[in-house]
N, C-alpha and C. Protein backbone atom coordinates (compact mmCIF):
# COMPACT_ATOMS: atom_id res chain seq x y z
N UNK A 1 110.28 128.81 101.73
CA UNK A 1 110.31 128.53 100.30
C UNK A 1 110.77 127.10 100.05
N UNK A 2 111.67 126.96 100.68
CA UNK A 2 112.56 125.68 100.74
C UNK A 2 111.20 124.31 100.97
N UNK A 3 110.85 124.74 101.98
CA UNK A 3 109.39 123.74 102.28
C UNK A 3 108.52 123.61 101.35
N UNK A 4 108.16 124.45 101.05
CA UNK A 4 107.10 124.25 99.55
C UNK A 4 107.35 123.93 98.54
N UNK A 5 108.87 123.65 98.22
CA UNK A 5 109.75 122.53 97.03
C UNK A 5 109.36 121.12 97.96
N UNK A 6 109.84 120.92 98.71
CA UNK A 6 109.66 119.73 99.19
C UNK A 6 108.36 118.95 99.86
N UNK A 7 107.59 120.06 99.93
CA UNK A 7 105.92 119.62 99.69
C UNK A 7 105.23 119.32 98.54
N UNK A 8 106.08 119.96 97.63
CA UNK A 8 104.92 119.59 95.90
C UNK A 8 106.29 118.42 95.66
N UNK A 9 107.04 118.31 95.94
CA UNK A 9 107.70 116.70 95.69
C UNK A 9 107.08 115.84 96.41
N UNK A 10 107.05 115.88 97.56
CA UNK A 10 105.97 114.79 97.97
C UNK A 10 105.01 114.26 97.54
N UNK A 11 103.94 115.29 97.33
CA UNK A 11 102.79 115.49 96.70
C UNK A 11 103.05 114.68 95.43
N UNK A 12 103.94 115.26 94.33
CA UNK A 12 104.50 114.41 93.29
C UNK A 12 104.64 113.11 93.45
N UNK A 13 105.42 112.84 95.00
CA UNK A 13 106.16 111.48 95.00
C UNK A 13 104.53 110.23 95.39
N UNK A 14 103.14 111.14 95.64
CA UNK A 14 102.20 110.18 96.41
C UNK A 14 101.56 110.17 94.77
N UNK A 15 101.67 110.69 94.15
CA UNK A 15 100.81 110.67 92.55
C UNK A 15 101.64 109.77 91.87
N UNK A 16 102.85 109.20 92.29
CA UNK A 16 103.65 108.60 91.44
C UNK A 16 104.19 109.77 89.98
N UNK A 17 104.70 111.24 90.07
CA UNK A 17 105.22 111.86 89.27
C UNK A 17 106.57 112.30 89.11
N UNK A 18 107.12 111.65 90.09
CA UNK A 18 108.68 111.62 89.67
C UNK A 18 109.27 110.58 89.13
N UNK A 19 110.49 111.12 88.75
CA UNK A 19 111.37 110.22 88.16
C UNK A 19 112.20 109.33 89.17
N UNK A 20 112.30 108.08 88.81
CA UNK A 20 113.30 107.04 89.51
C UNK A 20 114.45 108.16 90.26
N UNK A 21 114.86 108.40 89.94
CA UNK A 21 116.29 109.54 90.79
C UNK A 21 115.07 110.01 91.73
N UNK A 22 114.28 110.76 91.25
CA UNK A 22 113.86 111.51 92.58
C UNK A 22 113.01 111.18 93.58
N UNK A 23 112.57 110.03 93.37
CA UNK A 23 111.69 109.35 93.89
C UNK A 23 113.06 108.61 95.13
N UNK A 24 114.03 108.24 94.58
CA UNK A 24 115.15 107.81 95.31
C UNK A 24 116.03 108.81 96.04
N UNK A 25 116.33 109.36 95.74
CA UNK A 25 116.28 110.69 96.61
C UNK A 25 114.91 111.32 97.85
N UNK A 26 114.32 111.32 97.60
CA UNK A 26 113.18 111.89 98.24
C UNK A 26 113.17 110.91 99.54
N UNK A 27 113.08 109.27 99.34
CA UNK A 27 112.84 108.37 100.02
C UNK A 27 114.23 108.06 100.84
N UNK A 28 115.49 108.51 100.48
CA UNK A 28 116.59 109.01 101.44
C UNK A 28 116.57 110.07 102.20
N UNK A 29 116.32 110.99 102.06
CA UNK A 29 116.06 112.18 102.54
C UNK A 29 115.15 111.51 103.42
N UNK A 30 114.03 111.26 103.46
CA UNK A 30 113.07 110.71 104.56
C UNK A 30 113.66 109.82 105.55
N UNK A 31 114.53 108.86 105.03
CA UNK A 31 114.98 108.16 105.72
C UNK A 31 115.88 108.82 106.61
N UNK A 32 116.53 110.11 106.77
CA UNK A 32 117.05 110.16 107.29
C UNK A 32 116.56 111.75 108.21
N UNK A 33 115.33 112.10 107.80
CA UNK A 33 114.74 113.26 108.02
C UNK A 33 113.24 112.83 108.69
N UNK A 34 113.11 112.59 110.31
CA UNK A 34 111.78 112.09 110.44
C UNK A 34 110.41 113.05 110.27
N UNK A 35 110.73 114.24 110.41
CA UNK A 35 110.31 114.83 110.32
C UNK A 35 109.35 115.10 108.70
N UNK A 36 110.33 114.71 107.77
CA UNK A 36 110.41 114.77 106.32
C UNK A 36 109.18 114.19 106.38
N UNK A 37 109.70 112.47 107.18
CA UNK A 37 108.96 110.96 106.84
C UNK A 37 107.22 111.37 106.97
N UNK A 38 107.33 112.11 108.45
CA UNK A 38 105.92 112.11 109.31
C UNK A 38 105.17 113.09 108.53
N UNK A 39 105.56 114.13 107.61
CA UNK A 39 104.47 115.16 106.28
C UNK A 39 104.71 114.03 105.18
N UNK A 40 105.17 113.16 105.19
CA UNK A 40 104.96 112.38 103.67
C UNK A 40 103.68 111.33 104.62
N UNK A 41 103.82 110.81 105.55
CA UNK A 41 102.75 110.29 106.06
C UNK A 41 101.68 110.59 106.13
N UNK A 42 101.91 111.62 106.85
CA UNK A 42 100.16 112.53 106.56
C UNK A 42 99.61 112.60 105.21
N UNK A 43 100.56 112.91 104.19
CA UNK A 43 100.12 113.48 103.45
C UNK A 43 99.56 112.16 102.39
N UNK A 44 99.74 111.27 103.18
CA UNK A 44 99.39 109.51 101.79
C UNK A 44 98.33 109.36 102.72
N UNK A 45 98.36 109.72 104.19
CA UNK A 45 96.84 109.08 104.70
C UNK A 45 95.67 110.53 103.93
N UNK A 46 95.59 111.44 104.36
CA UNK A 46 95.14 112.35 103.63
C UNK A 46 94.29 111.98 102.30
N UNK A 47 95.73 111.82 101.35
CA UNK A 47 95.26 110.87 100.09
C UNK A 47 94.73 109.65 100.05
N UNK A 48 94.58 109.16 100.85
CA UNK A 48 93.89 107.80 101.04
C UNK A 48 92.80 108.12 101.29
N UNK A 49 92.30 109.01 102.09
CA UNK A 49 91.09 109.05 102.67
C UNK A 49 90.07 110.06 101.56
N UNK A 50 90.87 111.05 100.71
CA UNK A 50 90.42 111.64 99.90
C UNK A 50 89.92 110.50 98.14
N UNK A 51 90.74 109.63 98.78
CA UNK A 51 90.43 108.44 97.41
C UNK A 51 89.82 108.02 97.68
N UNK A 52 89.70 107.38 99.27
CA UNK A 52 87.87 106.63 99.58
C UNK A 52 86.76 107.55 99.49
N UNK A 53 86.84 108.76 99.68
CA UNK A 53 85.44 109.18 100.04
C UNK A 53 85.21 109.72 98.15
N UNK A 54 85.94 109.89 97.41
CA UNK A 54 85.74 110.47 96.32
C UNK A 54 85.41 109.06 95.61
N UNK A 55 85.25 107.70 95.77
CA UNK A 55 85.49 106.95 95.09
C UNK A 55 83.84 105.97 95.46
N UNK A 56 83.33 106.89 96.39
CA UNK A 56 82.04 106.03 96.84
C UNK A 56 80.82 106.94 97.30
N UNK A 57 79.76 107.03 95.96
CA UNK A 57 78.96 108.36 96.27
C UNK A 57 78.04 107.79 97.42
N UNK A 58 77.29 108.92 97.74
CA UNK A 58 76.55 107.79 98.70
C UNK A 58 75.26 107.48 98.22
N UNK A 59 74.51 106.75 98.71
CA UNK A 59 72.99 106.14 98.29
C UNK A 59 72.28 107.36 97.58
N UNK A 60 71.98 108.20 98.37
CA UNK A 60 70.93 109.57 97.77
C UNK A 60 71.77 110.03 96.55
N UNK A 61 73.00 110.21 96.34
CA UNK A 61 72.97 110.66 95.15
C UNK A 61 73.22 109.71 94.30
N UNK A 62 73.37 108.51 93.97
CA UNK A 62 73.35 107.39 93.30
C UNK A 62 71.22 107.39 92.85
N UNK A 63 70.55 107.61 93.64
CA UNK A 63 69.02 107.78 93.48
C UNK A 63 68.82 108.66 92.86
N UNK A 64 69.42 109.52 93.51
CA UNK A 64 69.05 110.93 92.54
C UNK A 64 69.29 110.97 91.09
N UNK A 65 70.41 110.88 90.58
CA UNK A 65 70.73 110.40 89.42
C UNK A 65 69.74 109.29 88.23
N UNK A 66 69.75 108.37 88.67
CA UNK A 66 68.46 107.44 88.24
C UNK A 66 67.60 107.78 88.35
N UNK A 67 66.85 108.88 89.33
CA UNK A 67 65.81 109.18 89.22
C UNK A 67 65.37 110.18 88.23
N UNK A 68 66.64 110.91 88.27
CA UNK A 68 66.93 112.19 86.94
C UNK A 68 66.63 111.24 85.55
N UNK A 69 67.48 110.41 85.68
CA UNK A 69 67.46 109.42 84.03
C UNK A 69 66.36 109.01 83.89
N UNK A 70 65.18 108.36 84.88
CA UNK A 70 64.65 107.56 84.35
C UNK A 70 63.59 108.46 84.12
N UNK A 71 63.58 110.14 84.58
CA UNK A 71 62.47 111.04 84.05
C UNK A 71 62.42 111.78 82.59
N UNK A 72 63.98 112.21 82.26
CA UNK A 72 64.67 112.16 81.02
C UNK A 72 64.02 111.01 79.95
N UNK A 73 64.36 109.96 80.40
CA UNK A 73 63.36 108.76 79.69
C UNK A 73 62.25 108.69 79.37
N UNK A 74 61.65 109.37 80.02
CA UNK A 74 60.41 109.18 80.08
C UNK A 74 59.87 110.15 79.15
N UNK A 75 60.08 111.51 79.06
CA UNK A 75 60.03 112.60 78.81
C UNK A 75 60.69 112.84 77.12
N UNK A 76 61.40 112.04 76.77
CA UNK A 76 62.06 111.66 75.31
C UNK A 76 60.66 110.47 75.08
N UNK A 77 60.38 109.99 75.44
CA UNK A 77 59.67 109.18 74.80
C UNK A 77 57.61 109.37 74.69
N UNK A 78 57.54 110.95 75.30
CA UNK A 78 56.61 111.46 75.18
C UNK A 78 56.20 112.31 73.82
């Protein structure tokens, strides 16, 4: 139970949703908990990698899309 408070603080602390105290707290606790440190690590690469891939569609569906619009277009103006 205890772990799953201190997993959705993390989680909190990588969204930037805590408050100054707990954000300072949290980042003591790590400092002195490596264990703490190495799930807050994972858990920002994780989020990193979930921000690149969500942040860059790839070619085919960037086409697809335009190709949708520009039939829509076409189709309004029939």
């Amino acid at each position: 139970m205890m772990k799953d408070y201190i997993d959705n603080q993390l989680v909190k602390l990588l969204y930037n949703e805590t408050s100054v105290s707990k954000e300072l707290a949290l980042k003591q606790q790590m400092s002195d908990n490596a264990d703490l440190y190495r799930s807050y690590r994972e858990m920002r690469r994780i989020k990193d990698r979930l921000d690149h891939s969500l942040s860059k569609p790839s070619h085919s569906s960037v086409q697809y899309i335009l190709d949708y619009s520009r039939k829509q277009q076409r189709q309004a103006s029939i």
